[in-house]
PDB file of N, CA and C in Angstrom:
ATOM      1  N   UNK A   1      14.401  28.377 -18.611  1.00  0.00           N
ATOM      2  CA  UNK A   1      13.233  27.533 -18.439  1.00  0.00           C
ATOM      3  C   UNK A   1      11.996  28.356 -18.796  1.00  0.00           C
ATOM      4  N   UNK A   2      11.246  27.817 -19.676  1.00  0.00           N
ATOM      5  CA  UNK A   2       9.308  28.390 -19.860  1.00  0.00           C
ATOM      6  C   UNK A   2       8.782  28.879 -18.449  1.00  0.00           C
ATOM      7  N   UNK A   3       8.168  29.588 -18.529  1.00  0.00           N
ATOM      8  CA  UNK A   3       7.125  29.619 -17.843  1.00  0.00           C
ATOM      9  C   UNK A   3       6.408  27.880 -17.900  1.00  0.00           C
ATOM     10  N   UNK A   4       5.931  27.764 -18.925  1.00  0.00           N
ATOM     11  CA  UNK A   4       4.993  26.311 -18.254  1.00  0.00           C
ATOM     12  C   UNK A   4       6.175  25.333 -17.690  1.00  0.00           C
ATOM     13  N   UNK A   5       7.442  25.008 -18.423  1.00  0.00           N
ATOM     14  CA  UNK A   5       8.229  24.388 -17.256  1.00  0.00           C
ATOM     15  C   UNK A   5       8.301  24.404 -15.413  1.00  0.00           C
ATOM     16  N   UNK A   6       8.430  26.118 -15.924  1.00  0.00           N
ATOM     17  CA  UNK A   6       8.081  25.660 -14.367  1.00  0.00           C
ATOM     18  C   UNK A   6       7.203  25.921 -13.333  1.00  0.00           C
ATOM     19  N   UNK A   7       6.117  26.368 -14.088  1.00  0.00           N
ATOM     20  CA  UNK A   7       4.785  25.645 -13.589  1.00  0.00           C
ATOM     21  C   UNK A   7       4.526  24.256 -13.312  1.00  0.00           C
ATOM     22  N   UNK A   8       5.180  23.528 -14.116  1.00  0.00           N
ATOM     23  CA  UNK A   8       5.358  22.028 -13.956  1.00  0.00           C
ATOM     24  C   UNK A   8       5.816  21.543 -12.902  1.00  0.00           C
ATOM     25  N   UNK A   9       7.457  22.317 -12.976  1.00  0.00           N
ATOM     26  CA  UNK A   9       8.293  21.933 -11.916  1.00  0.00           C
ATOM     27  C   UNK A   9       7.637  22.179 -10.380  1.00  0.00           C
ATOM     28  N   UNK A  10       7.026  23.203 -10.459  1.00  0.00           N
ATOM     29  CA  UNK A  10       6.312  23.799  -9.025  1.00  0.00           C
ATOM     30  C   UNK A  10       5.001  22.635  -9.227  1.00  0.00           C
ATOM     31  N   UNK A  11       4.720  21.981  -9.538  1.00  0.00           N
ATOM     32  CA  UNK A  11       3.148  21.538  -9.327  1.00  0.00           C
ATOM     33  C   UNK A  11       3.604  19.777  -8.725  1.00  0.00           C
ATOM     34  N   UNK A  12       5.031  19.740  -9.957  1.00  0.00           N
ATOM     35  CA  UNK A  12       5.469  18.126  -9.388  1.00  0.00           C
ATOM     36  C   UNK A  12       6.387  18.316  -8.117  1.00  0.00           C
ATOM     37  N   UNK A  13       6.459  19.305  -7.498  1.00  0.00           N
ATOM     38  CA  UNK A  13       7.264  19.303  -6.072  1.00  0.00           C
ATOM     39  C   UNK A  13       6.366  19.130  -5.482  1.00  0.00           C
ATOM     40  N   UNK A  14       5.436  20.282  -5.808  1.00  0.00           N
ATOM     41  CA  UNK A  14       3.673  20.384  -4.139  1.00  0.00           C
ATOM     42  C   UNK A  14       3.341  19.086  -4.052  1.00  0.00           C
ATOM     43  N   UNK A  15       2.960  18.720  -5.392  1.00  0.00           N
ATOM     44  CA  UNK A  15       1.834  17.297  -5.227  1.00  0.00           C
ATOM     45  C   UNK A  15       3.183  16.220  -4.452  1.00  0.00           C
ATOM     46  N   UNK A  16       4.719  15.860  -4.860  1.00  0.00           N
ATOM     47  CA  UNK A  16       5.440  14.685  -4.268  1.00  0.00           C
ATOM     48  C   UNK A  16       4.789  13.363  -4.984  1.00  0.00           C
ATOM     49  N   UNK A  17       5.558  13.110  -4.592  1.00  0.00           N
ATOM     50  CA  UNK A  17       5.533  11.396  -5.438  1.00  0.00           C
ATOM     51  C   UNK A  17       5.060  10.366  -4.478  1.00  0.00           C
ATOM     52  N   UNK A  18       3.726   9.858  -4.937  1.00  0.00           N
ATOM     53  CA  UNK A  18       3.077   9.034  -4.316  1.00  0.00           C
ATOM     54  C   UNK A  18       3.835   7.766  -4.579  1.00  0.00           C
ATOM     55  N   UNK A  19       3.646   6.941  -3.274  1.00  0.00           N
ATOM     56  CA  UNK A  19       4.360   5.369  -3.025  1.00  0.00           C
ATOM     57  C   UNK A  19       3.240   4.681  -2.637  1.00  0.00           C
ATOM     58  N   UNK A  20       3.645   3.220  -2.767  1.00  0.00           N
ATOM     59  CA  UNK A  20       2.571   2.434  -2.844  1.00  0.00           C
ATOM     60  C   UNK A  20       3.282   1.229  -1.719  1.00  0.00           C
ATOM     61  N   UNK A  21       2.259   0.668  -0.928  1.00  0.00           N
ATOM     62  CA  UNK A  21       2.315  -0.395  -0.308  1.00  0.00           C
ATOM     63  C   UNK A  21       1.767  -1.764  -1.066  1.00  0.00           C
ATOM     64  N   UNK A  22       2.787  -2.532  -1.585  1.00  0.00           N
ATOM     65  CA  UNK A  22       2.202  -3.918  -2.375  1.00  0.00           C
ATOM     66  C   UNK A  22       2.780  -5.064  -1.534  1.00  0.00           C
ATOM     67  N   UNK A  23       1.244  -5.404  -1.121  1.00  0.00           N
ATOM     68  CA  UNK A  23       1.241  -6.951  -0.705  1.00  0.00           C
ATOM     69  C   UNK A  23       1.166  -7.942  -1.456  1.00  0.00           C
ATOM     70  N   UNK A  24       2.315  -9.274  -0.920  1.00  0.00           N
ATOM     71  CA  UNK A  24       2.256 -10.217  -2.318  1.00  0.00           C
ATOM     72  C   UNK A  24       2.075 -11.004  -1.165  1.00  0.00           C
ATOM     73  N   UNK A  25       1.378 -12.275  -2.067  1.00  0.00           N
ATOM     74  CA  UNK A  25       0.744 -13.312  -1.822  1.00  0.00           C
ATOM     75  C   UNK A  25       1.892 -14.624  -0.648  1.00  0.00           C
ATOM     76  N   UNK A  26       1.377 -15.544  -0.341  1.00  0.00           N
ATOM     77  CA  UNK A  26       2.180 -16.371   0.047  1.00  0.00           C
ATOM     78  C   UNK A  26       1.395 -17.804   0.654  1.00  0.00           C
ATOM     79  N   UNK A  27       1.667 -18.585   1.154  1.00  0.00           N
ATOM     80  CA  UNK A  27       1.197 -19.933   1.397  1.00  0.00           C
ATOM     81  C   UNK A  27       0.559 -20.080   2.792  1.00  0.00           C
ATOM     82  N   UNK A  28       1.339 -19.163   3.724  1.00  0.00           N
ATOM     83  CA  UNK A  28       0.953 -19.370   5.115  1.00  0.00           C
ATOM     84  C   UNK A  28      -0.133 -18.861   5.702  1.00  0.00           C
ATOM     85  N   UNK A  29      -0.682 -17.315   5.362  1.00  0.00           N
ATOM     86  CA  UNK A  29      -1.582 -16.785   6.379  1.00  0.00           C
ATOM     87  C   UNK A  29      -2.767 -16.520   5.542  1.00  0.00           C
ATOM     88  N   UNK A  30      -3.800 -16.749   6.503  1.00  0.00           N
ATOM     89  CA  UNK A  30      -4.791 -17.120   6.251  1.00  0.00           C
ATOM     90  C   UNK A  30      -5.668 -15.956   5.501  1.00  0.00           C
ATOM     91  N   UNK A  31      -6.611 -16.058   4.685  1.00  0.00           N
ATOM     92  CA  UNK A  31      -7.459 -15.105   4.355  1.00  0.00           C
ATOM     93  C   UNK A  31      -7.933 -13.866   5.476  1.00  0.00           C
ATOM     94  N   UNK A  32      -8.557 -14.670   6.976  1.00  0.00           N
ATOM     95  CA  UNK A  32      -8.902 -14.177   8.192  1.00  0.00           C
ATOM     96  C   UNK A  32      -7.865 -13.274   8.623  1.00  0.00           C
ATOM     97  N   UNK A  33      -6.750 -13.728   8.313  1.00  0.00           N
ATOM     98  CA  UNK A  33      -5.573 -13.117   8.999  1.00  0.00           C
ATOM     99  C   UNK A  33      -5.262 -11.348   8.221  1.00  0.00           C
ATOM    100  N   UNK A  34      -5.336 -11.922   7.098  1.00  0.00           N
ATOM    101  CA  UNK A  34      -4.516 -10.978   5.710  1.00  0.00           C
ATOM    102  C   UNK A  34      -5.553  -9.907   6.049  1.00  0.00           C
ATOM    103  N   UNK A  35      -7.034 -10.063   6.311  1.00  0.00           N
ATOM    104  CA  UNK A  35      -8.200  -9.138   6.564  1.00  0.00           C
ATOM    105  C   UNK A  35      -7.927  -8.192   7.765  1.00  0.00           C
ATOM    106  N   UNK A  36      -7.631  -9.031   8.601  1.00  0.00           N
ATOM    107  CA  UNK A  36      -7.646  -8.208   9.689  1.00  0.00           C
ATOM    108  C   UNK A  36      -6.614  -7.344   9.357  1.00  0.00           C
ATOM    109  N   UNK A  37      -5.415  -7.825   9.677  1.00  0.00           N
ATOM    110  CA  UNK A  37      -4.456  -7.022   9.561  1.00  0.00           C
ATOM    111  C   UNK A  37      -4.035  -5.920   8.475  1.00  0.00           C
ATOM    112  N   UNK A  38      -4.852  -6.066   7.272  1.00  0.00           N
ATOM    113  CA  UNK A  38      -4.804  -4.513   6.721  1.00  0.00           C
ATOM    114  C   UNK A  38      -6.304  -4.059   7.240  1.00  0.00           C
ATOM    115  N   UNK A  39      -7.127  -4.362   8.092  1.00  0.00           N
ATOM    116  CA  UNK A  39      -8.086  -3.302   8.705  1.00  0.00           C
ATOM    117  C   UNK A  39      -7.417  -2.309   9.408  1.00  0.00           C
ATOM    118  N   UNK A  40      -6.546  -3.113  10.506  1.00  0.00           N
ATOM    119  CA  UNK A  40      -5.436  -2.428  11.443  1.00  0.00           C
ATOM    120  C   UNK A  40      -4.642  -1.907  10.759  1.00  0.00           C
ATOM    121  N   UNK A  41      -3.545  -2.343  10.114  1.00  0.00           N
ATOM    122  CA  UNK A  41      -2.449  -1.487   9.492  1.00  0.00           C
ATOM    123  C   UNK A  41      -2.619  -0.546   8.551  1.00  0.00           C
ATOM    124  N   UNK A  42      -3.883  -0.587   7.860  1.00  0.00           N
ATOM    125  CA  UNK A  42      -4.015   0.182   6.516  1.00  0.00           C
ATOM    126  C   UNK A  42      -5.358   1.009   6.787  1.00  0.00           C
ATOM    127  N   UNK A  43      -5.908   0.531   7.526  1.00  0.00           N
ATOM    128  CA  UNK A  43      -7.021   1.483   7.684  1.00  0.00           C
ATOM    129  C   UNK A  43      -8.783   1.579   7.185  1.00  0.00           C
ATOM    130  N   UNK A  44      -8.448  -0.340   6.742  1.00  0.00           N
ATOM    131  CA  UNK A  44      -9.405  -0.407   5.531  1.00  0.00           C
ATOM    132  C   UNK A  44     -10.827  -0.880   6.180  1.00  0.00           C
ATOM    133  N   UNK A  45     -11.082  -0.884   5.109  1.00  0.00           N
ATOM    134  CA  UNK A  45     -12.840  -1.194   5.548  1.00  0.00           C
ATOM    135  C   UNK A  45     -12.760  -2.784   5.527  1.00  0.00           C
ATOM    136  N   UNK A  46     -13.575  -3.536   6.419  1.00  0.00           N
ATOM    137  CA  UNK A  46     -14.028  -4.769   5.960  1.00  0.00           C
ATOM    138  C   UNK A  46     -13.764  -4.995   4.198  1.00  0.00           C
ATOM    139  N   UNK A  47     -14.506  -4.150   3.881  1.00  0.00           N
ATOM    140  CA  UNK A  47     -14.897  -4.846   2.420  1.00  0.00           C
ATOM    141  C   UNK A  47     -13.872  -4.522   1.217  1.00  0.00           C
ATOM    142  N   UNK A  48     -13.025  -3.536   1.482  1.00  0.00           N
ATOM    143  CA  UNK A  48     -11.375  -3.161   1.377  1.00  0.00           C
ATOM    144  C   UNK A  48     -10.542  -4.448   1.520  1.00  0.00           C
ATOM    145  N   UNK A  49     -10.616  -4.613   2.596  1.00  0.00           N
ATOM    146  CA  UNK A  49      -9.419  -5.789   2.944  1.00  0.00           C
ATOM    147  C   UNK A  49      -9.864  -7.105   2.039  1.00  0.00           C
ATOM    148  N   UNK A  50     -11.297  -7.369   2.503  1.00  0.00           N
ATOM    149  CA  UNK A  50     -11.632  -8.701   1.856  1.00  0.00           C
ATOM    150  C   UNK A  50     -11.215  -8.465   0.242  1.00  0.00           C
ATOM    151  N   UNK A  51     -11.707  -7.520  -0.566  1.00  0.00           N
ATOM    152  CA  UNK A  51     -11.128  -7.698  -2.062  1.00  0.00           C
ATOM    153  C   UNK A  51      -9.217  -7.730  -2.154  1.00  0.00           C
ATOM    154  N   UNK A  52      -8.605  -6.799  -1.363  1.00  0.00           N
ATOM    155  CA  UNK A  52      -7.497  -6.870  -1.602  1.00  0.00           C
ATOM    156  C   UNK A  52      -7.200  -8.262  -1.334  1.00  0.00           C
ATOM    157  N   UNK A  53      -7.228  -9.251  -0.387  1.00  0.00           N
ATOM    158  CA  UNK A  53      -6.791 -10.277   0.100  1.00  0.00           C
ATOM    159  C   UNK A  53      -7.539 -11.337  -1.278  1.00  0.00           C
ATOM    160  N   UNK A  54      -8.198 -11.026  -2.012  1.00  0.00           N
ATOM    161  CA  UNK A  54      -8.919 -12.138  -2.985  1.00  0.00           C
ATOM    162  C   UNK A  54      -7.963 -11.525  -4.423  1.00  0.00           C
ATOM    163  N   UNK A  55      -7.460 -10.378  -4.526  1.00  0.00           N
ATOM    164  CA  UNK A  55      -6.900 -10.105  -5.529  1.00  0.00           C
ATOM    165  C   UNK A  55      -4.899 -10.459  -4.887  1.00  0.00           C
ATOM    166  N   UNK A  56      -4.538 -10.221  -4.304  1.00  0.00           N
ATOM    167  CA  UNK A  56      -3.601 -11.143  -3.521  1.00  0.00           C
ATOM    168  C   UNK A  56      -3.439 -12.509  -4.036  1.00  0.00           C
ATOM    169  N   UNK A  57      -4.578 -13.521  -3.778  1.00  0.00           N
ATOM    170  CA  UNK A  57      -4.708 -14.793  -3.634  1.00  0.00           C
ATOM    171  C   UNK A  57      -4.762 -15.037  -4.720  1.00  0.00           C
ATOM    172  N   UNK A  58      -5.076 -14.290  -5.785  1.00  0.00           N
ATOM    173  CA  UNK A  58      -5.673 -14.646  -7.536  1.00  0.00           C
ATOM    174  C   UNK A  58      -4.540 -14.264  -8.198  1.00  0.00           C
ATOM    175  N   UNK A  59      -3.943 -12.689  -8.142  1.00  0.00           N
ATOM    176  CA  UNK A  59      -2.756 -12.213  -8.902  1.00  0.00           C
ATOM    177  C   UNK A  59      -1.609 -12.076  -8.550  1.00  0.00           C
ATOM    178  N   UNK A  60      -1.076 -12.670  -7.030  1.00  0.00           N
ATOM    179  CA  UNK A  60      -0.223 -12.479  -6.434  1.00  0.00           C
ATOM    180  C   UNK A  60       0.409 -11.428  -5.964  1.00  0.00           C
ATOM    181  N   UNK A  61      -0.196 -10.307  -6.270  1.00  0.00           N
ATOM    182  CA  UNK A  61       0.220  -9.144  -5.830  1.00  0.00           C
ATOM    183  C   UNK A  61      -1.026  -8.331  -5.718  1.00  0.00           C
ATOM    184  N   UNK A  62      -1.086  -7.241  -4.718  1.00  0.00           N
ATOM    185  CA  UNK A  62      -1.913  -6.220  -4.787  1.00  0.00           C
ATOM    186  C   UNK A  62      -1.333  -4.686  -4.038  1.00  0.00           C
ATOM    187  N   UNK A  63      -1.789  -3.577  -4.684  1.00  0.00           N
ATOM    188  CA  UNK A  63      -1.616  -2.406  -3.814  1.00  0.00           C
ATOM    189  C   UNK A  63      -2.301  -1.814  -2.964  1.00  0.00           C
ATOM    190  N   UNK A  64      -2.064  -1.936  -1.790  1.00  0.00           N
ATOM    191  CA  UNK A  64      -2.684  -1.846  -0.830  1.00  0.00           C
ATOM    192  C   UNK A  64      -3.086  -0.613  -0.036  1.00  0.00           C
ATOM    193  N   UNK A  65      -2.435   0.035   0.074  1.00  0.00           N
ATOM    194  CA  UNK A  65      -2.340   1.698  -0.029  1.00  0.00           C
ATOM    195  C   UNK A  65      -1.159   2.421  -0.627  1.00  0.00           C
ATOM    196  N   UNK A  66      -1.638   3.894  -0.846  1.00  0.00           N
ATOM    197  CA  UNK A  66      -0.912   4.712  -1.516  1.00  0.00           C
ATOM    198  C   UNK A  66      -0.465   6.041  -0.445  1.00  0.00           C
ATOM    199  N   UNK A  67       0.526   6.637  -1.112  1.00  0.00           N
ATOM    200  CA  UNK A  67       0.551   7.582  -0.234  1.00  0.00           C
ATOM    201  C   UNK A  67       2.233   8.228   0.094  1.00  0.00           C
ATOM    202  N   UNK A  68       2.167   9.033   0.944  1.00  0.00           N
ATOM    203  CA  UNK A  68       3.429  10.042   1.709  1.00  0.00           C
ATOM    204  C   UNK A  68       4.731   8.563   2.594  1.00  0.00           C
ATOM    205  N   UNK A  69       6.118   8.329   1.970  1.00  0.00           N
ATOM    206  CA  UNK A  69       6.344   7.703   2.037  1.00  0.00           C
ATOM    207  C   UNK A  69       6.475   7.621   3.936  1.00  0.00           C
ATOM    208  N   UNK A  70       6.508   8.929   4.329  1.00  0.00           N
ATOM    209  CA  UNK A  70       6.766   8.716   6.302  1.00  0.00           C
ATOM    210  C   UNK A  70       4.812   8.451   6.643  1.00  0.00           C
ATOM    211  N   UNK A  71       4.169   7.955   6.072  1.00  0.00           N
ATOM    212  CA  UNK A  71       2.417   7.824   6.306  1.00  0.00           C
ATOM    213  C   UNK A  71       3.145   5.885   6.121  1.00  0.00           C
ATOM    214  N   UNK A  72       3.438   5.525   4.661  1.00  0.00           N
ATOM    215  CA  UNK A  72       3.436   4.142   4.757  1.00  0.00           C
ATOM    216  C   UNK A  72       4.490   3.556   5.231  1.00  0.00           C
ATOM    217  N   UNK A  73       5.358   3.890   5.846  1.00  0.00           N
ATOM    218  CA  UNK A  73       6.452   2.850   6.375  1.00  0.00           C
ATOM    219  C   UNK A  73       6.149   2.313   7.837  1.00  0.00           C
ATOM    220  N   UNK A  74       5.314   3.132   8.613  1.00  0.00           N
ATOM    221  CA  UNK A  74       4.847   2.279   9.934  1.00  0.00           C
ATOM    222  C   UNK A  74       3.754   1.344   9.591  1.00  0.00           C
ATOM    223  N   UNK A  75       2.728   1.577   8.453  1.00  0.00           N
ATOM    224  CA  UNK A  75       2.193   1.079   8.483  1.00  0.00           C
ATOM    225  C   UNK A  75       2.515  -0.768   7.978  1.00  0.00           C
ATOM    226  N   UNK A  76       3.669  -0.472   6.382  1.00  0.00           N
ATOM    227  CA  UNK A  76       4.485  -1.800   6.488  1.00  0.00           C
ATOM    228  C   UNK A  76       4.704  -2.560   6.945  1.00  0.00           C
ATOM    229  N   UNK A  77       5.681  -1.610   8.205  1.00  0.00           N
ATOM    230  CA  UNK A  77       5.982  -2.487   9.095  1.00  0.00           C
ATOM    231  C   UNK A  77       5.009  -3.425  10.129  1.00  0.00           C
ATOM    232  N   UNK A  78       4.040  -2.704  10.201  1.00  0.00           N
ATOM    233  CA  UNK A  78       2.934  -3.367  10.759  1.00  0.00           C
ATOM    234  C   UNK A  78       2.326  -4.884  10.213  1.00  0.00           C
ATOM    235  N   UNK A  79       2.232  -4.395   8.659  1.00  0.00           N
ATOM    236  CA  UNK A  79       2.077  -6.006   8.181  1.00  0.00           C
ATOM    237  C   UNK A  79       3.395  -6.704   8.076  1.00  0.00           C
ATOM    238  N   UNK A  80       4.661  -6.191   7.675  1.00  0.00           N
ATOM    239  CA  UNK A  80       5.461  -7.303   8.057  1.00  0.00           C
ATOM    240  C   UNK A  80       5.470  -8.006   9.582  1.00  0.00           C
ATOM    241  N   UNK A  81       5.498  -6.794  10.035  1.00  0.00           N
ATOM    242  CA  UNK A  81       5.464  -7.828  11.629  1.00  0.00           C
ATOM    243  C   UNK A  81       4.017  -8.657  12.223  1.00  0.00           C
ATOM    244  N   UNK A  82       2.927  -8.695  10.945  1.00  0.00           N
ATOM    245  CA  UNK A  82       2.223  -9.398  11.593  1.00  0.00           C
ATOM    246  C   UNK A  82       2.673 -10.879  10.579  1.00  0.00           C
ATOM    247  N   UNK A  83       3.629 -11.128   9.610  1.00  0.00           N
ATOM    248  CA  UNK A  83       4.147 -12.098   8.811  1.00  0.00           C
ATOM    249  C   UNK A  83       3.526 -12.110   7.472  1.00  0.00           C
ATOM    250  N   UNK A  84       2.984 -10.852   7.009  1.00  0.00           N
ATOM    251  CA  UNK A  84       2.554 -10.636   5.810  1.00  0.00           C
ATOM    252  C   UNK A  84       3.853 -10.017   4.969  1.00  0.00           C
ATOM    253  N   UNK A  85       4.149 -10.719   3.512  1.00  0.00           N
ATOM    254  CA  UNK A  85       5.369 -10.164   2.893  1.00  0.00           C
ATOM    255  C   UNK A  85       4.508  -8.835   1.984  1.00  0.00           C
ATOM    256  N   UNK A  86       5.057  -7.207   2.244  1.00  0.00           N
ATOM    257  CA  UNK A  86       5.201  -6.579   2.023  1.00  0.00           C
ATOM    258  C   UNK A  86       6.036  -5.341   1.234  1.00  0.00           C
ATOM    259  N   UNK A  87       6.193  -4.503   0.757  1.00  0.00           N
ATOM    260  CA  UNK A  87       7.466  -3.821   0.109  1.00  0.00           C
ATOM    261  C   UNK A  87       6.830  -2.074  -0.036  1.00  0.00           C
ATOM    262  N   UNK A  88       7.889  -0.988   0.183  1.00  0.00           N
ATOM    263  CA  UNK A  88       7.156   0.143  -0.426  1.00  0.00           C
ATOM    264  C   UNK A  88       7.809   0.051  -1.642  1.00  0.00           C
ATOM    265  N   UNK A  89       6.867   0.328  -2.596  1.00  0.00           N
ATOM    266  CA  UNK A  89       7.846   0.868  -4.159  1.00  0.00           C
ATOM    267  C   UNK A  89       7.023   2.467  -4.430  1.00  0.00           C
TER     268      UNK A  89
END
């Protein structure tokens, strides 16, 4: 292996592979609802939640946070269990 190989290899272990929390859209819960609950689960600002929940409602999907996959799986679960459909990819 190069030297820059594995400089590479050492830089893509430290940094880890960021995952993403994507919320997709659905019929039942309300704009009010979708807000709050990524204030709480995700951490967001008012004005965070409100765009994600309008890009949700428009493109059917949005990413909602990023991050260390043991950081987003409680938080998931948080919006699934408030009846928001969720997924980590």
């Amino acid at each position: 292996m190069s030297t820059q190989e594995e400089v590479l290899e050492k830089v893509d272990t430290q940094v880890g592979k960021e995952n993403e929390i994507v919320l997709y859209n659905d019929d039942y819960n309300t704009f009010d609802h979708v807000i709050e609950t990524l204030i709480y689960a995700c951490d967001h600002t008012p004005e965070q939640a409100e765009q994600c929940s309008i890009l949700v409602h428009y493109k059917g999907k949005c990413t909602v946070k990023t991050g260390a996959f043991d950081d987003l799986k409680p938080r998931c679960s948080k919006l699934l269990d408030a009846g928001l459909s969720a997924e980590i990819v």
